[in-house]
N, C-alpha and C. Protein backbone atom coordinates (compact mmCIF):
# COMPACT_ATOMS: atom_id res chain seq x y z
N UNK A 1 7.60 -36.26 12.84
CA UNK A 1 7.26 -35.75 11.54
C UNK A 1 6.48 -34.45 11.70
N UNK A 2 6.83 -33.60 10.45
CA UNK A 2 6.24 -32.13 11.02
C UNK A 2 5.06 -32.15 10.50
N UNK A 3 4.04 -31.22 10.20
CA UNK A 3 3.21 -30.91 9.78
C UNK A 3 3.45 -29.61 9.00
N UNK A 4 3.58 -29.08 7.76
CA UNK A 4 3.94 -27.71 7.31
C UNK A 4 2.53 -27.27 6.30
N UNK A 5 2.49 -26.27 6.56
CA UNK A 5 1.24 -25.47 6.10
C UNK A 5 1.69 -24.35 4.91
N UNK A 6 1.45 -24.76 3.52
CA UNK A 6 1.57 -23.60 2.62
C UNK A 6 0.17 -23.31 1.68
N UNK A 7 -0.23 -21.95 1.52
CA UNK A 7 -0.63 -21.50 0.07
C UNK A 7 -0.17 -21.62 -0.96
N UNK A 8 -1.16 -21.97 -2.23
CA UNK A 8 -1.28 -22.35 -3.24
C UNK A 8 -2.36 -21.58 -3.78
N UNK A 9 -2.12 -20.88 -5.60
CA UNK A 9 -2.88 -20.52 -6.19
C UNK A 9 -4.09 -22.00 -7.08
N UNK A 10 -4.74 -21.51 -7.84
CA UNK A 10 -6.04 -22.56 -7.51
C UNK A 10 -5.59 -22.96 -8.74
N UNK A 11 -4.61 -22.75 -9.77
CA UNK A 11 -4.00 -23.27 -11.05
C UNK A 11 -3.43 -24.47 -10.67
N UNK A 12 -2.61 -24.56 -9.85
CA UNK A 12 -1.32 -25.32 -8.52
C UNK A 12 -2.39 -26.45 -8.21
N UNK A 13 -3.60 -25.81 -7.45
CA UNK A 13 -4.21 -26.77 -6.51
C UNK A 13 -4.73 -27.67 -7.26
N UNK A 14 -5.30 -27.44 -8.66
CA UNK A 14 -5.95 -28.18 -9.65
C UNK A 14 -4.96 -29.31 -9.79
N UNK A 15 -4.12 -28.84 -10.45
CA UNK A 15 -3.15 -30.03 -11.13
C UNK A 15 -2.32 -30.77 -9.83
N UNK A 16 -2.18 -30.26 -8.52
CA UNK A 16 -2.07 -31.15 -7.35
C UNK A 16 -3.25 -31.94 -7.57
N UNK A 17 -4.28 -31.68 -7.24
CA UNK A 17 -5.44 -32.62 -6.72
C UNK A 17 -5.50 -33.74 -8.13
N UNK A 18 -5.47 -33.17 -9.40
CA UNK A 18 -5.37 -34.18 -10.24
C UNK A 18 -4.45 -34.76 -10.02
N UNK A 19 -3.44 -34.72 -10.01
CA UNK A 19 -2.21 -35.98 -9.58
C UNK A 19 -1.31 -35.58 -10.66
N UNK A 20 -1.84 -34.59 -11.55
CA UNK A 20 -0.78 -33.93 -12.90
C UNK A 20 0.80 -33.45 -12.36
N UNK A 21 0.57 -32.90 -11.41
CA UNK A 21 1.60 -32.30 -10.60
C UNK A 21 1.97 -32.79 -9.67
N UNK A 22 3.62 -33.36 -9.42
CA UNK A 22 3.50 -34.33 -8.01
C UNK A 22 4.80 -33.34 -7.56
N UNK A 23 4.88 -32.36 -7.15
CA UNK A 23 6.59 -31.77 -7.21
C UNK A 23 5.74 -30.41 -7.00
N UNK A 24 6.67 -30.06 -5.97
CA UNK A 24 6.40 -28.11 -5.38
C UNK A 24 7.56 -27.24 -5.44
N UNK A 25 7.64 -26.49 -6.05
CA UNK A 25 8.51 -25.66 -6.03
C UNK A 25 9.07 -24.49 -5.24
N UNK A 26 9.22 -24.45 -4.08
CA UNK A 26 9.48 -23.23 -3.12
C UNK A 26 10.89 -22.95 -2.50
N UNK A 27 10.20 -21.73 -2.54
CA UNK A 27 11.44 -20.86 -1.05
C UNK A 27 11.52 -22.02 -0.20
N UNK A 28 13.13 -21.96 -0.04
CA UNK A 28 13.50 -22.69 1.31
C UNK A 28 13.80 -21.77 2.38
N UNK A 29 12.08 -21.09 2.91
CA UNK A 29 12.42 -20.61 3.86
C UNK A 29 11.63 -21.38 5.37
N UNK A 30 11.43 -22.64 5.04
CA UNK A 30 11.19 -23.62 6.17
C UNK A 30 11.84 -24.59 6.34
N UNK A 31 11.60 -25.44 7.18
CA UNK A 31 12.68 -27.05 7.48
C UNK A 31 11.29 -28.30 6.85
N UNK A 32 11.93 -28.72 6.08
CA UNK A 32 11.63 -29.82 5.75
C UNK A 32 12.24 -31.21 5.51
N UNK A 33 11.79 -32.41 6.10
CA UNK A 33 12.32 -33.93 6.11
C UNK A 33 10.90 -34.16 5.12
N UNK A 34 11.81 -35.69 5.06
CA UNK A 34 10.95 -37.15 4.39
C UNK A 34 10.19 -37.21 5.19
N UNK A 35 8.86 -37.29 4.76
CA UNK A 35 8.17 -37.89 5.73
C UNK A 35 7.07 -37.05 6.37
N UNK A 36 7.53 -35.77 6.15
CA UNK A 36 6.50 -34.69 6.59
C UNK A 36 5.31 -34.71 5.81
N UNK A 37 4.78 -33.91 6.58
CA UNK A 37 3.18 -33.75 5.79
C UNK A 37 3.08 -32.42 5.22
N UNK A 38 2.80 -31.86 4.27
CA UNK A 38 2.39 -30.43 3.71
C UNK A 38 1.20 -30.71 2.88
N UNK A 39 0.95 -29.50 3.69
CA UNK A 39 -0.81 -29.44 3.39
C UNK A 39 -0.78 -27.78 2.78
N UNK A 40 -1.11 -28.31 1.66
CA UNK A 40 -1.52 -27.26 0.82
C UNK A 40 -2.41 -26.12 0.61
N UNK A 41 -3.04 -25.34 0.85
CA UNK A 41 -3.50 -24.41 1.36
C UNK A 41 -4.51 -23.45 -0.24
N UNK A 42 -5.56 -23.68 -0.96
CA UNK A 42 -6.24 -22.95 -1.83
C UNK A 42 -5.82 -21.19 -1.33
N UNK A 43 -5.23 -20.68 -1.94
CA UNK A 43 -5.45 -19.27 -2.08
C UNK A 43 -6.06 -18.40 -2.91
N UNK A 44 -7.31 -17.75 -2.60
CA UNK A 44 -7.83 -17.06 -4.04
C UNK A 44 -6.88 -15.91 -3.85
N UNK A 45 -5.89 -15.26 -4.95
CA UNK A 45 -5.12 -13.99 -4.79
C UNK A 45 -5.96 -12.79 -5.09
N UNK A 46 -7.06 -13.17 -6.24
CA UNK A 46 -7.89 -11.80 -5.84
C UNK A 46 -8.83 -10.95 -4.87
N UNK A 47 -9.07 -12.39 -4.05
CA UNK A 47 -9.79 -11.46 -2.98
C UNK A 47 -9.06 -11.62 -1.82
N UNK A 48 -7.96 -12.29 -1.73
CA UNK A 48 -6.79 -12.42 -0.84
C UNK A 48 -7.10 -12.86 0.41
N UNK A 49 -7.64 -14.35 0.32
CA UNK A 49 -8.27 -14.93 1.10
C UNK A 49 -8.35 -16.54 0.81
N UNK A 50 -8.31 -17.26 1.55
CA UNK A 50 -8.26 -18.60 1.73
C UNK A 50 -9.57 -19.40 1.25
N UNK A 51 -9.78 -20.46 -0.13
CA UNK A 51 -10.33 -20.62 -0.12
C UNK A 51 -11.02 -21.40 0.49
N UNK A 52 -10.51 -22.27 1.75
CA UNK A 52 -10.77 -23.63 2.36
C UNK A 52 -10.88 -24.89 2.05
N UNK A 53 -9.98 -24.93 0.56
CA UNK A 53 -10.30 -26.01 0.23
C UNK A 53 -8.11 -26.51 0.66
N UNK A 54 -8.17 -27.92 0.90
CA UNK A 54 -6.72 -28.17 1.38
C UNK A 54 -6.30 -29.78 0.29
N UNK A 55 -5.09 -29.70 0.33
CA UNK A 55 -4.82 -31.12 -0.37
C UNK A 55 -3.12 -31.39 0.78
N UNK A 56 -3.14 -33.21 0.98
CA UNK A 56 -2.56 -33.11 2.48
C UNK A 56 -1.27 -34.09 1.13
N UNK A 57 0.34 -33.94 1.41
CA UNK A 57 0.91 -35.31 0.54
C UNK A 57 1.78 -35.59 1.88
N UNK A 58 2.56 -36.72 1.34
CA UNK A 58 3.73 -36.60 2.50
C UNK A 58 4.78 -36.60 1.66
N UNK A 59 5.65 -35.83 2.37
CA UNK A 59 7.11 -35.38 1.46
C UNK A 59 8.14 -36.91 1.12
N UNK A 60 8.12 -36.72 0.07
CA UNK A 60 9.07 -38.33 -0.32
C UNK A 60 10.48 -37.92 -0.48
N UNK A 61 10.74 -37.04 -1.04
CA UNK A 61 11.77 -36.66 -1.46
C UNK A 61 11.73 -35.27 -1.66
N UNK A 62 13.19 -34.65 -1.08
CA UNK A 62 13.33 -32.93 -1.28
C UNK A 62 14.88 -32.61 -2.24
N UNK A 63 15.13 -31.49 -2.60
CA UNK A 63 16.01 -31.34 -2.94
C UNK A 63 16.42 -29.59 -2.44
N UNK A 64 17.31 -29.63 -1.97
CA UNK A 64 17.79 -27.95 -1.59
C UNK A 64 19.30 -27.55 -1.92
N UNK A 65 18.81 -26.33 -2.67
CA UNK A 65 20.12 -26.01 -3.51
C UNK A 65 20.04 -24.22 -3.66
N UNK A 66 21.55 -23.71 -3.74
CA UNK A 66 21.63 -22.06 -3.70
C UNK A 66 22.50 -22.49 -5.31
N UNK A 67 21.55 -20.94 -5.64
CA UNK A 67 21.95 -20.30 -6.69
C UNK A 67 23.43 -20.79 -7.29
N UNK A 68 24.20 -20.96 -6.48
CA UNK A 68 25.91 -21.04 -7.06
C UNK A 68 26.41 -22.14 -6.93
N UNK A 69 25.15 -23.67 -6.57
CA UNK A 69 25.78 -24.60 -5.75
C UNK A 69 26.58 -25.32 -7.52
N UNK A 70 26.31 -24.93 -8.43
CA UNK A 70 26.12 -25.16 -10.18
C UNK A 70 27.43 -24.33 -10.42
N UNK A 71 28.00 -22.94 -10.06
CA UNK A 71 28.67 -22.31 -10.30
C UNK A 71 28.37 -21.38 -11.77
N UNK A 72 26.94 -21.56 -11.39
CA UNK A 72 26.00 -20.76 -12.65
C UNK A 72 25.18 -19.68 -12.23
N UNK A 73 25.68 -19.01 -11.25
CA UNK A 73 24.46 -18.16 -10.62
C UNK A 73 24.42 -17.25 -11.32
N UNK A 74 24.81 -16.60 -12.48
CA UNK A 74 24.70 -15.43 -13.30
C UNK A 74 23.65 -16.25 -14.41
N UNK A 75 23.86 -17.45 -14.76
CA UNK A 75 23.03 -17.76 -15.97
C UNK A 75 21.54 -17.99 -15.85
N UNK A 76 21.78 -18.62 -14.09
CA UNK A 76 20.60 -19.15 -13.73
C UNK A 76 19.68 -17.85 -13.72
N UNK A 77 19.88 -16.62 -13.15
CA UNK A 77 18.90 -15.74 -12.75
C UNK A 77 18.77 -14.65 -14.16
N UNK A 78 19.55 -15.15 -15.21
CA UNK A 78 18.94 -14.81 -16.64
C UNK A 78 18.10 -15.46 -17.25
N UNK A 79 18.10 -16.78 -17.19
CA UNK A 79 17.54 -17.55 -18.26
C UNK A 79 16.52 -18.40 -16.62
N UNK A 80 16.63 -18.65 -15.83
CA UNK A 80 15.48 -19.10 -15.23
C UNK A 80 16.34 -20.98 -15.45
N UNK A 81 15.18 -21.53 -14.83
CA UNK A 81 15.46 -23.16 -14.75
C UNK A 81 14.53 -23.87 -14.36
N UNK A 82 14.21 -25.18 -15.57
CA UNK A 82 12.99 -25.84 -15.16
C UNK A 82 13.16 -26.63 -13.82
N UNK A 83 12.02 -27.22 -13.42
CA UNK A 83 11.69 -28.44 -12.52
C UNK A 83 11.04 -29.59 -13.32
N UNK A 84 11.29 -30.21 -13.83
CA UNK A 84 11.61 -31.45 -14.35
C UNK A 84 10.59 -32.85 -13.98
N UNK A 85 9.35 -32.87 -14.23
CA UNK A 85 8.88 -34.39 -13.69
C UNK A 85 9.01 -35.34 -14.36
N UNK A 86 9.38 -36.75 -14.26
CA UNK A 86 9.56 -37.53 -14.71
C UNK A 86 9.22 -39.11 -14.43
């Protein structure tokens, strides 16, 4: 199991740490399984620096998908698309 390390603005980190938010939304520009750990990372963006504060989950479930996997890639990058908790 990996260990993956991302930043987070402190809006993000709030509603992580409350439990409001259980779902991350990112670039798939890393490898991720079930089971991993991502540890979340406080970023203040205005002074562009780490605040040290961390929140650790383990990945339950992922989903990875390109723009056209829908055959909507013109609508999608007009109108945008939610993420959905439920």
């Amino acid at each position: 199991m990996a260990i993956i390390k991302k930043k987070t603005w402190s809006k993000d980190f709030e509603l992580i740490k409350s439990k409001k938010k259980r779902f991350e939304f990112r670039l798939a520009d890393f490898k991720v399984k079930q089971g991993d750990t991502l540890i979340l990372e406080e970023w203040d963006p205005k002074k562009k620096e780490y605040t040290g504060r961390k929140i650790q989950r383990k990945v339950k479930f992922f989903l990875k998908f390109n723009l056209n996997d829908f055959g909507q890639k013109r609508e999608l990058e007009k109108k945008g698309f939610y993420i959905i908790q439920f």
